[in-house]
PDB file of N, CA and C in Angstrom:
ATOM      1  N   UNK A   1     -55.029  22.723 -57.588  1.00  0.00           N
ATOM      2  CA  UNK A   1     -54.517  22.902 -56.237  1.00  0.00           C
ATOM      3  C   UNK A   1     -55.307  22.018 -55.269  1.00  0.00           C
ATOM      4  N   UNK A   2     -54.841  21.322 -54.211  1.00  0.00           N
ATOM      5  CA  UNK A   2     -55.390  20.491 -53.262  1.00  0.00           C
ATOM      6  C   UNK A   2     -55.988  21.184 -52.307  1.00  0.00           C
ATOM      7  N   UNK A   3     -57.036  20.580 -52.025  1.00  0.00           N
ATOM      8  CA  UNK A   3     -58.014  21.236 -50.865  1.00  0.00           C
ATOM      9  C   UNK A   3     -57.418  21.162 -49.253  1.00  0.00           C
ATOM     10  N   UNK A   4     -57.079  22.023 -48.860  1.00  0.00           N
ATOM     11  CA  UNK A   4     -56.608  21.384 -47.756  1.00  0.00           C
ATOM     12  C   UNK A   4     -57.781  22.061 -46.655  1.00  0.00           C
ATOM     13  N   UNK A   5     -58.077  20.828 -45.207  1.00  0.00           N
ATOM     14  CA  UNK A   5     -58.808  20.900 -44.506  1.00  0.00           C
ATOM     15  C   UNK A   5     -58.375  21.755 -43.326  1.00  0.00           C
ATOM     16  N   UNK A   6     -59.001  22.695 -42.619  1.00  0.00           N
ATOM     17  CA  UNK A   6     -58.346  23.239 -41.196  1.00  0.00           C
ATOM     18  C   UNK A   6     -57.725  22.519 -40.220  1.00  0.00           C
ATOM     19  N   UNK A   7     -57.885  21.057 -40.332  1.00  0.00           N
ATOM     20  CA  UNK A   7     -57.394  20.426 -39.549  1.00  0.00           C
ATOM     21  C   UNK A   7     -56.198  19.786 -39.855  1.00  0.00           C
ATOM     22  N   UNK A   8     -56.420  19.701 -41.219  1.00  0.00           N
ATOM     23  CA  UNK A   8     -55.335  19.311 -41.826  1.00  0.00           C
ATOM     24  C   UNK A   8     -54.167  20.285 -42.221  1.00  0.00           C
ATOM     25  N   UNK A   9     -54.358  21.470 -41.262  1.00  0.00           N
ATOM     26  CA  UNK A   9     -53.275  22.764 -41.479  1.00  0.00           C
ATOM     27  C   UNK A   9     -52.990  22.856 -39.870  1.00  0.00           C
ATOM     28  N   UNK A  10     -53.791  22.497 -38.989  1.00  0.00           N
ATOM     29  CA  UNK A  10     -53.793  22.419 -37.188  1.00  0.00           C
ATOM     30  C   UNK A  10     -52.699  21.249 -37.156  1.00  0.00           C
ATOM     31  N   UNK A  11     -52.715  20.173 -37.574  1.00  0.00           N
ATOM     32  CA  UNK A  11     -51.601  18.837 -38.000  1.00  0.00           C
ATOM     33  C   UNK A  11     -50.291  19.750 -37.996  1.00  0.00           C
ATOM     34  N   UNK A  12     -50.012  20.076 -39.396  1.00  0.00           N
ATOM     35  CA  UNK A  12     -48.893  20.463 -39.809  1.00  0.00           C
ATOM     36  C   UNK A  12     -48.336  21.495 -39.200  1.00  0.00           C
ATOM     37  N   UNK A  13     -48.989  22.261 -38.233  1.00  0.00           N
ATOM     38  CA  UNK A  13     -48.409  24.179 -37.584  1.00  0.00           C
ATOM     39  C   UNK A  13     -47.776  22.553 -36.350  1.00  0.00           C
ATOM     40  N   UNK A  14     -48.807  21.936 -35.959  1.00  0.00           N
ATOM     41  CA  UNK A  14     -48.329  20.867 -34.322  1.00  0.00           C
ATOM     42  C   UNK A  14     -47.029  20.529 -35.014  1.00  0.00           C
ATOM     43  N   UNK A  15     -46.840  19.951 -36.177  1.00  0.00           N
ATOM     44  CA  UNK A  15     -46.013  18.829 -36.091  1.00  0.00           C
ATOM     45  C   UNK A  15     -44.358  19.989 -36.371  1.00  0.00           C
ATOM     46  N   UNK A  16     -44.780  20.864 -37.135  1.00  0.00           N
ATOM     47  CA  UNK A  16     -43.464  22.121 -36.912  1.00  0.00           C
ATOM     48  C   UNK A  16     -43.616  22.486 -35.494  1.00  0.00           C
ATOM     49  N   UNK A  17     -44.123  22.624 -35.081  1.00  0.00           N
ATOM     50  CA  UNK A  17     -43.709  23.040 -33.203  1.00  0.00           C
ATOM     51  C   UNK A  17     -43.227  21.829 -32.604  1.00  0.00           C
ATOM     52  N   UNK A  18     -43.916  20.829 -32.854  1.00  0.00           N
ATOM     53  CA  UNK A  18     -43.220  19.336 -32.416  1.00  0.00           C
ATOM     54  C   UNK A  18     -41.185  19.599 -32.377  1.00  0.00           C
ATOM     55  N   UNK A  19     -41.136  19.796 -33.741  1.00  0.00           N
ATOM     56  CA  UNK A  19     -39.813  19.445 -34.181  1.00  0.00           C
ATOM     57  C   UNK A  19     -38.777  21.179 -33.422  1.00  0.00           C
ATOM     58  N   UNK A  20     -39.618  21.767 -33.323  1.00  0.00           N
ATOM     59  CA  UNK A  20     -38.465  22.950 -32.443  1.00  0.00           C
ATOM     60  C   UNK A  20     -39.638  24.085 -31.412  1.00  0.00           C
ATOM     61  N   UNK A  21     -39.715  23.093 -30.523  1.00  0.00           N
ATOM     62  CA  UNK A  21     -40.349  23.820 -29.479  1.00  0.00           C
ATOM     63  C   UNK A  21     -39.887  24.609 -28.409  1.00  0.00           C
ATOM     64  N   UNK A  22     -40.729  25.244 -28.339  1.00  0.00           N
ATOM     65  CA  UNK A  22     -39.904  26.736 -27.279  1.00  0.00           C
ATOM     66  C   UNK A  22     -40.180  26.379 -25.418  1.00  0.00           C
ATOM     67  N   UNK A  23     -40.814  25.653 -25.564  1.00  0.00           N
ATOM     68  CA  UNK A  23     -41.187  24.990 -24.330  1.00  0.00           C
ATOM     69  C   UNK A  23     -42.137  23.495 -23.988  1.00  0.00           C
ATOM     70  N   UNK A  24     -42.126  23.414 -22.762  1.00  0.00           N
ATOM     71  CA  UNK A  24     -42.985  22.340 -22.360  1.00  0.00           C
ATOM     72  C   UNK A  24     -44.297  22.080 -22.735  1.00  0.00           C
ATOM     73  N   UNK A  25     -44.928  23.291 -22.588  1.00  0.00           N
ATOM     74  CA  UNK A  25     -46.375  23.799 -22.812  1.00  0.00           C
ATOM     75  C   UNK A  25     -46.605  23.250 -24.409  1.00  0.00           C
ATOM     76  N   UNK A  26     -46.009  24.179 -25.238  1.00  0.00           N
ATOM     77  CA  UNK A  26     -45.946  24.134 -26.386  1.00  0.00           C
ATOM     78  C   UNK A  26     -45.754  22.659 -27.036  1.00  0.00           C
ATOM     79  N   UNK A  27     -44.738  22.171 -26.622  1.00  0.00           N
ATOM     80  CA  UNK A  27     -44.361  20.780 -26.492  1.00  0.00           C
ATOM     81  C   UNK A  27     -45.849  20.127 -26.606  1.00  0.00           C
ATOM     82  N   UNK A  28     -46.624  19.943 -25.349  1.00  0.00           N
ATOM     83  CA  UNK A  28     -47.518  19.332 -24.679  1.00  0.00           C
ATOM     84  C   UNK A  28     -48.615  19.473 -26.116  1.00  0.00           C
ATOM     85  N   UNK A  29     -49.445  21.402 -26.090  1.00  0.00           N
ATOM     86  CA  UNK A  29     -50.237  21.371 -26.969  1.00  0.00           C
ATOM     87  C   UNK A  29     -50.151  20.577 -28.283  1.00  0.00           C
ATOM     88  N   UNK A  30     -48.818  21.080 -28.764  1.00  0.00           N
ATOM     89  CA  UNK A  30     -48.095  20.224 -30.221  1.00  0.00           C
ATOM     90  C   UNK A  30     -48.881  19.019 -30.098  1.00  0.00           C
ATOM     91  N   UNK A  31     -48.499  18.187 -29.020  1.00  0.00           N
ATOM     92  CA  UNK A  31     -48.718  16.575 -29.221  1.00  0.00           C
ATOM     93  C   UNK A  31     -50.433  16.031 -29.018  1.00  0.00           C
ATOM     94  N   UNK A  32     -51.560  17.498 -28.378  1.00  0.00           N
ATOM     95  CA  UNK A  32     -52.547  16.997 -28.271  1.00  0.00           C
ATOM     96  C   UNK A  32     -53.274  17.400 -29.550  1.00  0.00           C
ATOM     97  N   UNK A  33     -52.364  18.033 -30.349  1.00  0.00           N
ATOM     98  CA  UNK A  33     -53.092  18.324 -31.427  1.00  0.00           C
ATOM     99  C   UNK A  33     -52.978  17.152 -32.269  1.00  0.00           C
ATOM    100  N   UNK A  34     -51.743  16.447 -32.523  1.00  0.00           N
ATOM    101  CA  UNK A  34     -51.715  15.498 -33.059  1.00  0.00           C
ATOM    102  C   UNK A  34     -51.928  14.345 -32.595  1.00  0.00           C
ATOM    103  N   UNK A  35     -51.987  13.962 -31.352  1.00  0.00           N
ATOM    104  CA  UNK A  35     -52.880  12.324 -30.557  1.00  0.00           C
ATOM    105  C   UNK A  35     -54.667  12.001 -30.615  1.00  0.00           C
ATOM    106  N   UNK A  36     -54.032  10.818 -31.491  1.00  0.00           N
ATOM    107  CA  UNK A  36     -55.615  10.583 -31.678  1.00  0.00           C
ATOM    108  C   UNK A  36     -56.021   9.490 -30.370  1.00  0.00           C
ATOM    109  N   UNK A  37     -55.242   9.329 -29.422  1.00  0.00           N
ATOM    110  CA  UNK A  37     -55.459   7.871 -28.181  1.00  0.00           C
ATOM    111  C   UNK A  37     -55.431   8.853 -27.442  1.00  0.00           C
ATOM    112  N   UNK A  38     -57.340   8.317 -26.842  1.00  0.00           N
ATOM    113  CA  UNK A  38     -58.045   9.034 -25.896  1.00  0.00           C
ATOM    114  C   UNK A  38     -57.464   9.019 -24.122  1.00  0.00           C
ATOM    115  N   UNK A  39     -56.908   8.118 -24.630  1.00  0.00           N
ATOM    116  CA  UNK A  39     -56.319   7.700 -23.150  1.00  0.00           C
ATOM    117  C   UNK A  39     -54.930   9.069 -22.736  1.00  0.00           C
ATOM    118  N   UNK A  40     -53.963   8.602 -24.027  1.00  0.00           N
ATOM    119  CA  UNK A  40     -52.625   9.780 -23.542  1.00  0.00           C
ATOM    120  C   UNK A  40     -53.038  10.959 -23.836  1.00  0.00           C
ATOM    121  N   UNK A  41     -54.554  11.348 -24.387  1.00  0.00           N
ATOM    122  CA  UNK A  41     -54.795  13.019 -24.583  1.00  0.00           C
ATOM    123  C   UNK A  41     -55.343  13.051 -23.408  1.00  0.00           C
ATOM    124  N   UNK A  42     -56.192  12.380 -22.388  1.00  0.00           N
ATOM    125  CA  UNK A  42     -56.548  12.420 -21.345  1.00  0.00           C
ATOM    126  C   UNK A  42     -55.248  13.265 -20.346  1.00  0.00           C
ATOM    127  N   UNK A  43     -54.197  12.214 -20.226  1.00  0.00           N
ATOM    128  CA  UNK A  43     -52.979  12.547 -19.329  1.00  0.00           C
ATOM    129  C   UNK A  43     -52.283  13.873 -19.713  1.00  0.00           C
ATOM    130  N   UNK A  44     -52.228  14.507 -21.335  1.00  0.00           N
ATOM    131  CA  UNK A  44     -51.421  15.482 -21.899  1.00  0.00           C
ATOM    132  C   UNK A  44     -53.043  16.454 -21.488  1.00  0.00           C
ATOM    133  N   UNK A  45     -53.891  16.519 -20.892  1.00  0.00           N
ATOM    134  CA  UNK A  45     -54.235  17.635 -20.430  1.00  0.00           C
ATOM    135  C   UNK A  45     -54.003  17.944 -19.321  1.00  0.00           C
ATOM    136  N   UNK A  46     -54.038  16.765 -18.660  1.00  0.00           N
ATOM    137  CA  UNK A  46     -54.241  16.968 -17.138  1.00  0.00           C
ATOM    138  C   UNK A  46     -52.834  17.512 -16.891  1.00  0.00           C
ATOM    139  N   UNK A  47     -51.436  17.002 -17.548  1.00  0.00           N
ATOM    140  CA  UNK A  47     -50.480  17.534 -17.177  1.00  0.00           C
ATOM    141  C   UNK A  47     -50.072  19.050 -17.225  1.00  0.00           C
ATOM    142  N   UNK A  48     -50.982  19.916 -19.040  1.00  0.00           N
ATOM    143  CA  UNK A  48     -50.988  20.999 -19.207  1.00  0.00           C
ATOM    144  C   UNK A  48     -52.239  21.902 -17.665  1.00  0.00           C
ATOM    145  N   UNK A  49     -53.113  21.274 -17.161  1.00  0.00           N
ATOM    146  CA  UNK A  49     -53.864  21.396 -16.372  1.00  0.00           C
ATOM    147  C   UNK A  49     -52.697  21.824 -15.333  1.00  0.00           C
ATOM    148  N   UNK A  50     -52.311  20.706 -15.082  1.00  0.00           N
ATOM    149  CA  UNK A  50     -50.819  20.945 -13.560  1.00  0.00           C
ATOM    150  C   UNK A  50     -49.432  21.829 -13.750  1.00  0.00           C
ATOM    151  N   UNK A  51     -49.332  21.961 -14.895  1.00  0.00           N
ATOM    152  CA  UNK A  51     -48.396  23.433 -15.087  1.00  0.00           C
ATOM    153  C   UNK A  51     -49.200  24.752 -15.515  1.00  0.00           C
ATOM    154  N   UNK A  52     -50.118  24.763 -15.518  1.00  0.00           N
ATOM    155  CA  UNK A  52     -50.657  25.898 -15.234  1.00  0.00           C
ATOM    156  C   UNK A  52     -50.736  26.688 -13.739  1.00  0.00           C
ATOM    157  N   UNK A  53     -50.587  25.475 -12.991  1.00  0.00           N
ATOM    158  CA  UNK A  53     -50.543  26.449 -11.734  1.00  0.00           C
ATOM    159  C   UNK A  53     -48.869  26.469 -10.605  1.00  0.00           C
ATOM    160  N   UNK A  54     -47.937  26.621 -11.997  1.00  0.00           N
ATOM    161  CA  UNK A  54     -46.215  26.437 -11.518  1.00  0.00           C
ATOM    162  C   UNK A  54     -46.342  27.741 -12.454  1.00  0.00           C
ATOM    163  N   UNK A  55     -45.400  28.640 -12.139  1.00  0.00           N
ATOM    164  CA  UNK A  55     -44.712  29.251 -12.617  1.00  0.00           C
ATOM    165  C   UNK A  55     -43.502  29.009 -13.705  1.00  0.00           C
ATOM    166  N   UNK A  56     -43.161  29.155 -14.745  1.00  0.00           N
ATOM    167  CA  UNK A  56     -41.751  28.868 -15.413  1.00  0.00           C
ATOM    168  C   UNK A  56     -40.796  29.019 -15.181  1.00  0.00           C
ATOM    169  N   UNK A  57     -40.082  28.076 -13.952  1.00  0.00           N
ATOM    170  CA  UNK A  57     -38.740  28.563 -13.765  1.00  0.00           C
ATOM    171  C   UNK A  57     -37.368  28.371 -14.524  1.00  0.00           C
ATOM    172  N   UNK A  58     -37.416  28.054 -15.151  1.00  0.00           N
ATOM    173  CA  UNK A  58     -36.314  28.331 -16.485  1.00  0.00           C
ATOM    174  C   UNK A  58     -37.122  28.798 -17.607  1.00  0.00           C
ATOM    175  N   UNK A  59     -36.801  29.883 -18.124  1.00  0.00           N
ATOM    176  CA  UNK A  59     -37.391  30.236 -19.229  1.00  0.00           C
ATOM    177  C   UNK A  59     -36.704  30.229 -20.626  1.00  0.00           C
ATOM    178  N   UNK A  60     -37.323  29.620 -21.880  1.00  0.00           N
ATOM    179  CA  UNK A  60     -35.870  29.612 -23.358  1.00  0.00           C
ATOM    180  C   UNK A  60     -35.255  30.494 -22.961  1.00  0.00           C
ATOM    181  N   UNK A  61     -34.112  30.066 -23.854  1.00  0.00           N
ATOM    182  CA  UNK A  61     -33.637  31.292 -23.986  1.00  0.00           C
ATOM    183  C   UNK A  61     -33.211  31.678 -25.258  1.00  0.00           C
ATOM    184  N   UNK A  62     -32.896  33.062 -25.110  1.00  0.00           N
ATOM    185  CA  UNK A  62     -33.167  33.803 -26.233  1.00  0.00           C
ATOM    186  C   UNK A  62     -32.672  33.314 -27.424  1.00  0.00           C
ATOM    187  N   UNK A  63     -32.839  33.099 -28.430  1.00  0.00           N
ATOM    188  CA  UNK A  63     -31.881  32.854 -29.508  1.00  0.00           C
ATOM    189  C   UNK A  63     -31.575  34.286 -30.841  1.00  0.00           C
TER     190      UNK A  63
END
């Protein structure tokens, strides 16, 4: 059986949320888990930083 690393299981949970995300947020985390360029993880915080202080005004919906 292959060893797999914690990070290398943090990858794969991002890249399934990548492909059917329930929101923006989620969206966002997904992609800082998987960006290794210091530069666009810089901007994908600051943006999760700036919706933290909005409320969700459309919320999923249910499925």
């Amino acid at each position: 059986m292959k060893f797999r690393t914690i990070e290398y299981l943090k990858r794969r949970k991002a890249q399934r949320r990548m492909q059917h995300p329930t929101d923006l947020k989620t969206f966002l985390e997904a992609e800082l888990t998987l960006c290794h360029n210091t530069t666009i993880r810089k901007h994908i915080k600051k943006t999760l930083e700036e919706l933290e202080h909005f409320p969700e005004t459309h919320p999923a919906p249910e499925a």
